[in-house]
Every structure is written in C-alpha cells, then in structure tokens.
N, C-alpha and C. Protein backbone atom coordinates (compact mmCIF):
# COMPACT_ATOMS: atom_id res chain seq x y z
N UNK A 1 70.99 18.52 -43.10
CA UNK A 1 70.10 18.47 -41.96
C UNK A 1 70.29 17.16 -41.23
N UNK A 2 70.07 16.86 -39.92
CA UNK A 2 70.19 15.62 -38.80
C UNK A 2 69.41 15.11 -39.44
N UNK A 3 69.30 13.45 -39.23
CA UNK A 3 68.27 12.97 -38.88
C UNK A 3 67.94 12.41 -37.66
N UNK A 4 67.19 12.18 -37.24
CA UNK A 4 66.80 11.40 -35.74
C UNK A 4 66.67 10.09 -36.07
N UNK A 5 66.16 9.64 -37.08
CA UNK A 5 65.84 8.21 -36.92
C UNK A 5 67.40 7.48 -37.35
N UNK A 6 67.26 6.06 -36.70
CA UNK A 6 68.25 5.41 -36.31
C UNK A 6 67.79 4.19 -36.07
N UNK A 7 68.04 2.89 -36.97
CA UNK A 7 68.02 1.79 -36.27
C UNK A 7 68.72 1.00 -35.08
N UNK A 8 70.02 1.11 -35.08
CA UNK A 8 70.58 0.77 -33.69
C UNK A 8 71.78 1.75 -33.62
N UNK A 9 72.81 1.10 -32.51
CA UNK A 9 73.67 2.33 -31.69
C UNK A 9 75.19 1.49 -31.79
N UNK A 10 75.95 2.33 -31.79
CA UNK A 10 77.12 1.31 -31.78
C UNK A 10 78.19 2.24 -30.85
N UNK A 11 78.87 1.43 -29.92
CA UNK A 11 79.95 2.21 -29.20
C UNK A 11 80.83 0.55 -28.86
N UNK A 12 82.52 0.92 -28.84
CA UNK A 12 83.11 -0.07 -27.92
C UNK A 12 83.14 -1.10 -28.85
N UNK A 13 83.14 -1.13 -30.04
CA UNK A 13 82.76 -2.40 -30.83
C UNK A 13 81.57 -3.67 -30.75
N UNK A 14 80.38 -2.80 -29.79
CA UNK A 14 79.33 -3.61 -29.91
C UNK A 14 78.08 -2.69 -30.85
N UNK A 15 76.81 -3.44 -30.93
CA UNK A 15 75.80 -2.39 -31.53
C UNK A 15 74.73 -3.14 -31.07
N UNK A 16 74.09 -1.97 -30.89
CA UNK A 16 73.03 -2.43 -30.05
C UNK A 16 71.78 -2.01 -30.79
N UNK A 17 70.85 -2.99 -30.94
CA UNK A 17 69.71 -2.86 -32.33
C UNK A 17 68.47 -2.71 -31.29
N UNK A 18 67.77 -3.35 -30.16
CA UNK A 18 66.92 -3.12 -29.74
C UNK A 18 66.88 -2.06 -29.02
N UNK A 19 65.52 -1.58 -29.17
CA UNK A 19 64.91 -0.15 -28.76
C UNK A 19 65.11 -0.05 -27.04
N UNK A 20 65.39 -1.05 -26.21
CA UNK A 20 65.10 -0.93 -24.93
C UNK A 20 66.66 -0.64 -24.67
N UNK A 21 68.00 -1.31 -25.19
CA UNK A 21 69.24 -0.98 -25.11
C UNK A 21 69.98 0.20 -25.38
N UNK A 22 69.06 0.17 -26.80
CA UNK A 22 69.59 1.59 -26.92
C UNK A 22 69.05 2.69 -26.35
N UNK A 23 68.25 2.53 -25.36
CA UNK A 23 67.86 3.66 -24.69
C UNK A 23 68.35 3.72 -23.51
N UNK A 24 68.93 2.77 -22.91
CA UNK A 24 69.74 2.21 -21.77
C UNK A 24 71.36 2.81 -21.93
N UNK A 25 72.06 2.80 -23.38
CA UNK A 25 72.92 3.22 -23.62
C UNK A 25 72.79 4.78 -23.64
N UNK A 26 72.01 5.44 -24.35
CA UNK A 26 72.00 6.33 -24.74
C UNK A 26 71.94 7.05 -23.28
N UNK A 27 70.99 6.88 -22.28
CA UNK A 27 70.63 6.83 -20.93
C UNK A 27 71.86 6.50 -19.33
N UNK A 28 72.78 6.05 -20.25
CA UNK A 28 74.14 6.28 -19.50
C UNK A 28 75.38 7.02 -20.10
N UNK A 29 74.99 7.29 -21.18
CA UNK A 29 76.56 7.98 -21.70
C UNK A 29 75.79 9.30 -21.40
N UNK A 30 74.67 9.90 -21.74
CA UNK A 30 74.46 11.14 -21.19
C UNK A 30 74.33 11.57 -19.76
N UNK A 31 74.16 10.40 -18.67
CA UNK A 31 74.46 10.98 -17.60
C UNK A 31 75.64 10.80 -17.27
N UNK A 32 76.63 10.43 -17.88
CA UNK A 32 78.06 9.89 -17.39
C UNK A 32 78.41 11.68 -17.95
N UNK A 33 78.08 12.04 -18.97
CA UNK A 33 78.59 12.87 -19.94
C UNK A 33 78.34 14.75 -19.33
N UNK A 34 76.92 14.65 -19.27
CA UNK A 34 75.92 15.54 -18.52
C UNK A 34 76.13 15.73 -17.36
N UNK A 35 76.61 15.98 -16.45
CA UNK A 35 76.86 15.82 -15.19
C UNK A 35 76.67 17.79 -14.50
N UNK A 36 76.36 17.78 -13.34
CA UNK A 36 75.82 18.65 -12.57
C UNK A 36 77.44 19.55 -12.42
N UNK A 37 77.15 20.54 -12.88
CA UNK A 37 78.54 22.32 -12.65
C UNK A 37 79.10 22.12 -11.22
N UNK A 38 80.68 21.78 -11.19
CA UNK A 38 81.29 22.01 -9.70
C UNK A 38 81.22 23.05 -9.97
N UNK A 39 80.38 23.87 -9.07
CA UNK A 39 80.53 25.03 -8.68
C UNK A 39 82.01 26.03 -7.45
N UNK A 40 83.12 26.86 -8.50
CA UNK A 40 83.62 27.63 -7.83
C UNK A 40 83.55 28.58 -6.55
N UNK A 41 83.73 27.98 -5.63
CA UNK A 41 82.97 29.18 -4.60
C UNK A 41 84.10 30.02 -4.19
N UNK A 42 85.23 30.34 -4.95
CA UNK A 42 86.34 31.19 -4.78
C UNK A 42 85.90 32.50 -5.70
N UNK A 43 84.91 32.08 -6.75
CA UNK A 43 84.26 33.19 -8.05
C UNK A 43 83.14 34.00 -7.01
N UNK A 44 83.43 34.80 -6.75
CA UNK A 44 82.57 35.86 -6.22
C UNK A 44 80.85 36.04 -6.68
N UNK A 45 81.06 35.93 -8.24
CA UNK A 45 79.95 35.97 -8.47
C UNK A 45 78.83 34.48 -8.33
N UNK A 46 79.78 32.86 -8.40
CA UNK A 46 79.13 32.14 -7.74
C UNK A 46 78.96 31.67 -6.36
N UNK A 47 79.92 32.59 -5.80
CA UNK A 47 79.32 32.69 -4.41
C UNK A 47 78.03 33.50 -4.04
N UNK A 48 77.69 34.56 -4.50
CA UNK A 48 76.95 35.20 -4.30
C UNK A 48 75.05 34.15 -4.98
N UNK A 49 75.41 34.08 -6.28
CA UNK A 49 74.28 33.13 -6.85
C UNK A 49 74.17 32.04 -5.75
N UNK A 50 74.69 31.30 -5.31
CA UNK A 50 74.60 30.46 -4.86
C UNK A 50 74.04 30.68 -2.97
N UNK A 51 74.40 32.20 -2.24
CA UNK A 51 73.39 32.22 -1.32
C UNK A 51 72.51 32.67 -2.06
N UNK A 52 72.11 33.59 -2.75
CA UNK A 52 70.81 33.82 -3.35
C UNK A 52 69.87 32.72 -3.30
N UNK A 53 70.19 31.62 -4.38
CA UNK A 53 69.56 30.45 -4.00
C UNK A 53 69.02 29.91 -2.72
N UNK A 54 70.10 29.68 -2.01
CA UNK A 54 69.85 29.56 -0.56
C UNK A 54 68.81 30.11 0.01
N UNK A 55 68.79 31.41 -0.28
CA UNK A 55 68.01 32.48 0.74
C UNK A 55 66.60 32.01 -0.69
N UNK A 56 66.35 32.18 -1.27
CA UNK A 56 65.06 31.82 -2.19
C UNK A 56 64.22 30.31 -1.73
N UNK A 57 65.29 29.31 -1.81
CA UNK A 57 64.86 27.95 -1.26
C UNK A 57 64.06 27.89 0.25
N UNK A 58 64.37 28.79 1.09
CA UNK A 58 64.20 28.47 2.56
C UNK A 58 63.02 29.74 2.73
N UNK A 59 62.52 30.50 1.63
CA UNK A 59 61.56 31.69 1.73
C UNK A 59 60.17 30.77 1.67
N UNK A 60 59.40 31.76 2.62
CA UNK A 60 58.45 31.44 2.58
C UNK A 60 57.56 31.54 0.98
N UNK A 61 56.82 30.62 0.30
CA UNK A 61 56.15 30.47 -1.00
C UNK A 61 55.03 31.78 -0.68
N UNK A 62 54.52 32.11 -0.10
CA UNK A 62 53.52 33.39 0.50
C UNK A 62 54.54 34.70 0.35
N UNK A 63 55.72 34.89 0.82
CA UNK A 63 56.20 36.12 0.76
C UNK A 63 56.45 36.21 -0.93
N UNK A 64 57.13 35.29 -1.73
CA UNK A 64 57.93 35.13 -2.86
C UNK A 64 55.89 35.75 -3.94
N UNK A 65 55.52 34.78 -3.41
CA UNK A 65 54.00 35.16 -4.69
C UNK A 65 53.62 36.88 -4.18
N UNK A 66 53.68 37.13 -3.01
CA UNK A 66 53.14 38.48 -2.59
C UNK A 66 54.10 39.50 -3.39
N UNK A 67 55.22 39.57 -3.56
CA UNK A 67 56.29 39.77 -3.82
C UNK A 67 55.82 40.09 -5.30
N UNK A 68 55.44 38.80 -6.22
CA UNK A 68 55.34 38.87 -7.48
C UNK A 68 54.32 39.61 -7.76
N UNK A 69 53.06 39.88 -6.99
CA UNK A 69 51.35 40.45 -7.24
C UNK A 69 52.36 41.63 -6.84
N UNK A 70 53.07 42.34 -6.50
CA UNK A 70 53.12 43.47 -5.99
C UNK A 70 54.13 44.15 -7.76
N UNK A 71 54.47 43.55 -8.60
CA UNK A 71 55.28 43.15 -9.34
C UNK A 71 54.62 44.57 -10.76
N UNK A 72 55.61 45.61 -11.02
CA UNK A 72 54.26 46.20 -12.24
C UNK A 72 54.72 45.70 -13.27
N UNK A 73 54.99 44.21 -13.47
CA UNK A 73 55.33 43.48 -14.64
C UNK A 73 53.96 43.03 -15.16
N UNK A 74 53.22 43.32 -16.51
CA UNK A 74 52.17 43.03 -16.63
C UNK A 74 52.10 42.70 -18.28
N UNK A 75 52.13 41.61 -18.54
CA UNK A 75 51.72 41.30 -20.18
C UNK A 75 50.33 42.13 -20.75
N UNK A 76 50.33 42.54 -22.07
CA UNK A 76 49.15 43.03 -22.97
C UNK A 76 49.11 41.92 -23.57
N UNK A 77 47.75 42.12 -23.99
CA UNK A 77 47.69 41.42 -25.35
C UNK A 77 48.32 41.96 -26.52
N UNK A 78 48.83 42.96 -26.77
CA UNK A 78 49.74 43.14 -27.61
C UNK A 78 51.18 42.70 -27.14
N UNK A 79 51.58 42.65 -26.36
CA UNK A 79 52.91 41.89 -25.81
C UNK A 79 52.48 40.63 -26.04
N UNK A 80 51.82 39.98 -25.69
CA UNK A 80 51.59 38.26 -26.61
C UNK A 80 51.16 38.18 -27.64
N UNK A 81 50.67 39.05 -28.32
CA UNK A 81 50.51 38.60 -29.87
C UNK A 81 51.90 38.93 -30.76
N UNK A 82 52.76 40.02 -30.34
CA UNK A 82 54.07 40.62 -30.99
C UNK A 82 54.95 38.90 -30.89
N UNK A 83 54.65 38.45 -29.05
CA UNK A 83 55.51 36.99 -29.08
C UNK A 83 55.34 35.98 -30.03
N UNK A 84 54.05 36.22 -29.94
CA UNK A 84 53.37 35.14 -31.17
C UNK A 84 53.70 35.19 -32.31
N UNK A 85 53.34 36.61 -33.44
CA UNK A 85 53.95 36.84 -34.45
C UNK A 85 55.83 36.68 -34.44
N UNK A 86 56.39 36.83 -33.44
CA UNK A 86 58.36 36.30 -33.59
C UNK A 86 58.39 34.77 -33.61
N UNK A 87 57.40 34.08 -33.25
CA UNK A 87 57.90 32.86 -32.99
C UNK A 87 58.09 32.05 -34.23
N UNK A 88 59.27 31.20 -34.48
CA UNK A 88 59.66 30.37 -35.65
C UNK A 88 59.12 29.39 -35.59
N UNK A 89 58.67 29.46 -36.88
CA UNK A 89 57.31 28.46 -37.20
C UNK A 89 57.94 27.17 -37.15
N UNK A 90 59.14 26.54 -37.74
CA UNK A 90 60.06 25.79 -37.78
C UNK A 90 60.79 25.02 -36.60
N UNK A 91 60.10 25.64 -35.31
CA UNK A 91 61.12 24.80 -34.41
C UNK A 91 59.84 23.94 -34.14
N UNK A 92 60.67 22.80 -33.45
CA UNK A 92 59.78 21.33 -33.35
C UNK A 92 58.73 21.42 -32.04
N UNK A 93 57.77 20.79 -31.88
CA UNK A 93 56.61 20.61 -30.88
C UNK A 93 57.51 19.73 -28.97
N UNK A 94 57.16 20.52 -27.77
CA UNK A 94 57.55 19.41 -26.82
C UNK A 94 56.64 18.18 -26.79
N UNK A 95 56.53 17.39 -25.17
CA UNK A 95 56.28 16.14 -25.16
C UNK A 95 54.79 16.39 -26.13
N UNK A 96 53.60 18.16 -25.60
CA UNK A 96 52.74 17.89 -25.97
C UNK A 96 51.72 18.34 -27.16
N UNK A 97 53.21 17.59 -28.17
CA UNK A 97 52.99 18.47 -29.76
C UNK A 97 52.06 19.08 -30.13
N UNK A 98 52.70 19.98 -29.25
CA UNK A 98 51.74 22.07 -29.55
C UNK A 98 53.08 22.55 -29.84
N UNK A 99 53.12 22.91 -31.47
CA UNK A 99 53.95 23.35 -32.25
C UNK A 99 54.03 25.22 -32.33
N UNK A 100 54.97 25.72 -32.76
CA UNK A 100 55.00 27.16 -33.01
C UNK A 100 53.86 27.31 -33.85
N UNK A 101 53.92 26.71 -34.89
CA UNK A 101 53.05 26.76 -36.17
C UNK A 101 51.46 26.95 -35.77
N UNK A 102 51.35 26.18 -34.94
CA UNK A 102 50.20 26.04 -34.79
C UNK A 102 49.61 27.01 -33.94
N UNK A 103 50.19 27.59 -32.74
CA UNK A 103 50.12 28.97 -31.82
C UNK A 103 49.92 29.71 -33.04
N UNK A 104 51.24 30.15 -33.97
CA UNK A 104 50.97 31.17 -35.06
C UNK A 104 49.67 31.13 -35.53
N UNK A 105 49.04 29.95 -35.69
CA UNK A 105 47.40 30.52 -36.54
C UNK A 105 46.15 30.46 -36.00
N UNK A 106 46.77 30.69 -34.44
CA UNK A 106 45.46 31.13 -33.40
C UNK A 106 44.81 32.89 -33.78
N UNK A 107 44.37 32.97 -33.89
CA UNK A 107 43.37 34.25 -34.17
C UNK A 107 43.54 35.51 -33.20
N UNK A 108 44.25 36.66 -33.61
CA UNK A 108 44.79 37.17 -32.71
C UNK A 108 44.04 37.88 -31.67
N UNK A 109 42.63 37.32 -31.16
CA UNK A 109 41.55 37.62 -30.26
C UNK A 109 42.03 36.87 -29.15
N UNK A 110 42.85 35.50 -29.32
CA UNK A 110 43.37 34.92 -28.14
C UNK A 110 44.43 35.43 -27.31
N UNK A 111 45.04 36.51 -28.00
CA UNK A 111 46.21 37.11 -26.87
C UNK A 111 45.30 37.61 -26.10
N UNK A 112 44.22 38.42 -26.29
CA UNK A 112 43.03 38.74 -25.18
C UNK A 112 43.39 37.64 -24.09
N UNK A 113 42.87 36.27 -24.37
CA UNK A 113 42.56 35.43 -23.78
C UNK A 113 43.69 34.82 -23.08
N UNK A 114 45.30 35.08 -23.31
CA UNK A 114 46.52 34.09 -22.97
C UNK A 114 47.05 34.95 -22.01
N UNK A 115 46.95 37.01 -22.39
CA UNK A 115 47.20 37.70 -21.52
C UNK A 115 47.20 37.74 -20.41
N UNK A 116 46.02 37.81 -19.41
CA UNK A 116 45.58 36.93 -18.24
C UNK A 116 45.93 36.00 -17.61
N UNK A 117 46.16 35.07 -18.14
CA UNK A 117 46.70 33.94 -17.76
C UNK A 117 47.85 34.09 -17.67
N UNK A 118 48.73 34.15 -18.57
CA UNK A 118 50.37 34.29 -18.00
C UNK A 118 50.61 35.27 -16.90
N UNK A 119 49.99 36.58 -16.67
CA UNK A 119 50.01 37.27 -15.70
C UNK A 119 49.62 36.88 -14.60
N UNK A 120 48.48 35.44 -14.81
CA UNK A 120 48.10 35.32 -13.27
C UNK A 120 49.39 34.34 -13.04
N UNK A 121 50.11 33.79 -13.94
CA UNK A 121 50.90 32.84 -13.54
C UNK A 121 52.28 32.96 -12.95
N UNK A 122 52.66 34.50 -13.70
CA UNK A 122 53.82 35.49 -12.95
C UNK A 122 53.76 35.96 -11.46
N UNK A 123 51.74 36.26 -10.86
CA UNK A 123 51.37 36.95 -10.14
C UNK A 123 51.41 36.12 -8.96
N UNK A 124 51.18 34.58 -9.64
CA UNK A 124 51.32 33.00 -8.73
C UNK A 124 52.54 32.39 -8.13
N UNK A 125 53.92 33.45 -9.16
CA UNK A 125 55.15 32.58 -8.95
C UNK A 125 55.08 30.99 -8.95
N UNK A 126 54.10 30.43 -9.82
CA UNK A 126 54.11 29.05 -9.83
C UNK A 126 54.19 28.59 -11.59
N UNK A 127 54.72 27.99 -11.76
CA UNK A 127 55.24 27.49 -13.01
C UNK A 127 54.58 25.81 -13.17
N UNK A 128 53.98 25.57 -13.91
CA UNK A 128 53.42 24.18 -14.17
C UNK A 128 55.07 23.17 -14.18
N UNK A 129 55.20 21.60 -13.38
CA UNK A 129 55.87 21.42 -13.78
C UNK A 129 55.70 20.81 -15.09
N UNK A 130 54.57 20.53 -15.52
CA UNK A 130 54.56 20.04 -17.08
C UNK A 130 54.94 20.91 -18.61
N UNK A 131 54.91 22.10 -17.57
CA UNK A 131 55.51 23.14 -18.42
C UNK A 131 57.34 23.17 -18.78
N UNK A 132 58.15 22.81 -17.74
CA UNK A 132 59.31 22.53 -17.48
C UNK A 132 59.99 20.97 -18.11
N UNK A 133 58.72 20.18 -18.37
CA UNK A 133 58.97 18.76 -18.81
C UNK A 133 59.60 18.98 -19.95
N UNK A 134 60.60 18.28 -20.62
CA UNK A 134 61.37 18.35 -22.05
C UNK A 134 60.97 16.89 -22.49
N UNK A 135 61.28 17.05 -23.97
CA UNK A 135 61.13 15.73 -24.91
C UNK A 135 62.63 16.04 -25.50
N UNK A 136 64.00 14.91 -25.31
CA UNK A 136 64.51 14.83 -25.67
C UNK A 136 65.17 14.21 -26.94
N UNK A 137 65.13 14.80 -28.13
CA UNK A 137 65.75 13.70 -28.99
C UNK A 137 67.28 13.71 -29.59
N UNK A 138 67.60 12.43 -29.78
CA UNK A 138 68.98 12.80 -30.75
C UNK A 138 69.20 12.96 -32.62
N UNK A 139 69.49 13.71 -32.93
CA UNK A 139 69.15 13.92 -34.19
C UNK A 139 71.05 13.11 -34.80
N UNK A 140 70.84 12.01 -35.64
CA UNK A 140 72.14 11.69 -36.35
C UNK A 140 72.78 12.26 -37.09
N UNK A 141 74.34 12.55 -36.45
CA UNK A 141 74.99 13.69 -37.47
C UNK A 141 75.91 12.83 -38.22
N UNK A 142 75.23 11.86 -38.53
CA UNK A 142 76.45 10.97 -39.66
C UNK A 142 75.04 10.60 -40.51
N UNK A 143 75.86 9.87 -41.67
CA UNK A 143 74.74 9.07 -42.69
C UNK A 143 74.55 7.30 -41.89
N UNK A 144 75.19 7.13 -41.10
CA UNK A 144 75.21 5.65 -40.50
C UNK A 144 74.15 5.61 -40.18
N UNK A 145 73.47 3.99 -40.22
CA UNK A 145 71.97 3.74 -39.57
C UNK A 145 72.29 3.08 -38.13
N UNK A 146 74.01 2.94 -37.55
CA UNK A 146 73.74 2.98 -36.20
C UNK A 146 75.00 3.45 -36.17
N UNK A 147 75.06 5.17 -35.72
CA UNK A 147 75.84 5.90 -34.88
C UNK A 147 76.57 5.83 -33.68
N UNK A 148 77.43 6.22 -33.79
CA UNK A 148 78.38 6.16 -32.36
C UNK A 148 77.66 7.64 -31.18
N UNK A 149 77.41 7.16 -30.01
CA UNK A 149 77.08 7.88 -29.16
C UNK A 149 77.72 9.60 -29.74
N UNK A 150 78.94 9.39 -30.04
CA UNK A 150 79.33 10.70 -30.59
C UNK A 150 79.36 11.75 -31.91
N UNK A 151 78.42 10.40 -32.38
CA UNK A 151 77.58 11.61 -33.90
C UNK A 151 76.31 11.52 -33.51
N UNK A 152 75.96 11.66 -32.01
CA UNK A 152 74.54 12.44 -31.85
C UNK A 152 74.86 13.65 -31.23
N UNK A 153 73.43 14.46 -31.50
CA UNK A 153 73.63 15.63 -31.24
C UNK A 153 71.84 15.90 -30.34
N UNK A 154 72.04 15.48 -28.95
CA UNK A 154 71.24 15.83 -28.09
C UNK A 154 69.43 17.24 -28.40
N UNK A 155 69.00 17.53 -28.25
CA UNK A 155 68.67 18.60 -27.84
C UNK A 155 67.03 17.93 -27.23
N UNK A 156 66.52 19.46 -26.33
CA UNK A 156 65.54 18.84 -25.63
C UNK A 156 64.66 19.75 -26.18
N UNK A 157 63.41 19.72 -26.19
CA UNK A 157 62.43 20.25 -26.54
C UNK A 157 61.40 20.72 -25.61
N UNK A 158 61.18 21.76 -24.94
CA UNK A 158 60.09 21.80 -24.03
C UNK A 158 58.57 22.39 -25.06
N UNK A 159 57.76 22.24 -24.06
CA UNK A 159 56.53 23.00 -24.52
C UNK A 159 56.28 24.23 -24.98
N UNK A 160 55.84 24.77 -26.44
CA UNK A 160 56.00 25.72 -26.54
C UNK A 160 55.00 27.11 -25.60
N UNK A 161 53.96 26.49 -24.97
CA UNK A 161 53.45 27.78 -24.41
C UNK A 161 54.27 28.40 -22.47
N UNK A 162 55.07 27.45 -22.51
CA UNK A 162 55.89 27.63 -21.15
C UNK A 162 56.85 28.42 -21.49
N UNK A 163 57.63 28.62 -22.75
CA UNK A 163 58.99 28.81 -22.61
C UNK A 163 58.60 31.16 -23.08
C-alpha cells in the first residue's frame, strides 16, 4: 500500500525538507507535467465536441435549466439508496471529510430526503462549485522518507455527495 506521508522531496540532486518548498515543487512539476489536451481538430469526433462546447458556453443558462425541468430523468429513493448501498466504504473522504463510510450508515429514510434534492439539482443544471473542489494528495510509491517527484502517485479526491 502508498503511503502519503513524507518528510521532504528530492529531485536534481537537491531535497527539499520544508513544507512550503515542497509544495512549491510539487506545485510546478505537476503543472509542467499536467498540462491542458492539444486538441486534434482534424479528428472529427473532436471537432464536433468541441462546437458542442461552443454552442453550450454561449446558451442562454434559462434555456439549458428549462431544458433540464423538462428532463424525465428523475432519481427515487430507491435509486439513492441502491447508490448508497454500492458505494466502497474504503475510498478516502474530499476537502470535506464526508467519507463513503459514513453516507453508508445514514438510515435508509434519508434517500427519502437526498432524492429531492439531487433532482432539484439536475432540474437546476447547477452544480455546487464546492462540489467540483478536489483534495489532492500524493501517496509514496517508494519506502524513501523523501521521494523523487517520480515515486509519487497523484490522485485527487472530490466530495463524496457530488460525484
């Protein structure tokens, strides 16, 4: 299994022990690394995604929600409690450690109560952005207590009642 914890960072033959550097490091090799898809516009199919977009961006927010209320996409409370019962108890909490685990041992009277709500939120076409927020950590894939940028292994964590 990873671990995440890590006293300092080492790349280039330096190592870097304080918490503010190594987040500075860590904070440029992933955007150097991470970088935004040149998109093909000779691929048909990302040509096409890509006016889609277009034409979505420049829509009026009134047609797009009318659009969605008109929508016969409709959660039960048995469709959120079935989600509830699949969810792995085991995956980790986002920024606002509300864990799987812990959804799992809500009382299944609350899909009553979550039903509603996600539907009004489909019906809103509006998505919290705090819902979209991630907590990123790096988990160490070596036994070293300061890793090379390249025995981490990224992943982000969002909130579990958004995803």
């Amino acid at each position: 299994m990873y671990d995440y914890q890590f006293s300092a960072i080492s790349d280039d033959n330096h190592t870097y022990n304080d918490p503010v550097q190594i987040l500075s490091h860590l904070t440029h090799h992933f955007r150097s690394r991470f970088t935004s898809p040149i998109t093909d516009m000779n691929i048909q199919t990302n040509k096409e995604a890509h006016e889609l977009w277009g034409k979505l961006s420049e829509a009026d927010i009134d047609d797009i929600q009318l659009a969605c209320q008109d929508t016969d996409l409709k959660f039960s409370p048995k469709d959120i409690w079935n989600v509830i019962r699949r969810m792995n108890s085991k995956n980790s909490p986002g920024f606002d450690l509300i864990s799987n685990k812990m959804i799992k041992r809500l009382p299944e009277s609350y899909a009553h109560i979550l039903a509603p709500q996600y539907n009004d939120l489909f019906a809103s076409a509006y998505w919290s952005k705090n819902w979209k927020r991630a907590r990123t950590i790096c988990f160490n894939k070596s036994d070293q207590s300061a890793p090379t940028t390249q025995q981490l292994r990224p992943i982000s964590l969002l909130p579990v009642l958004g995803k």
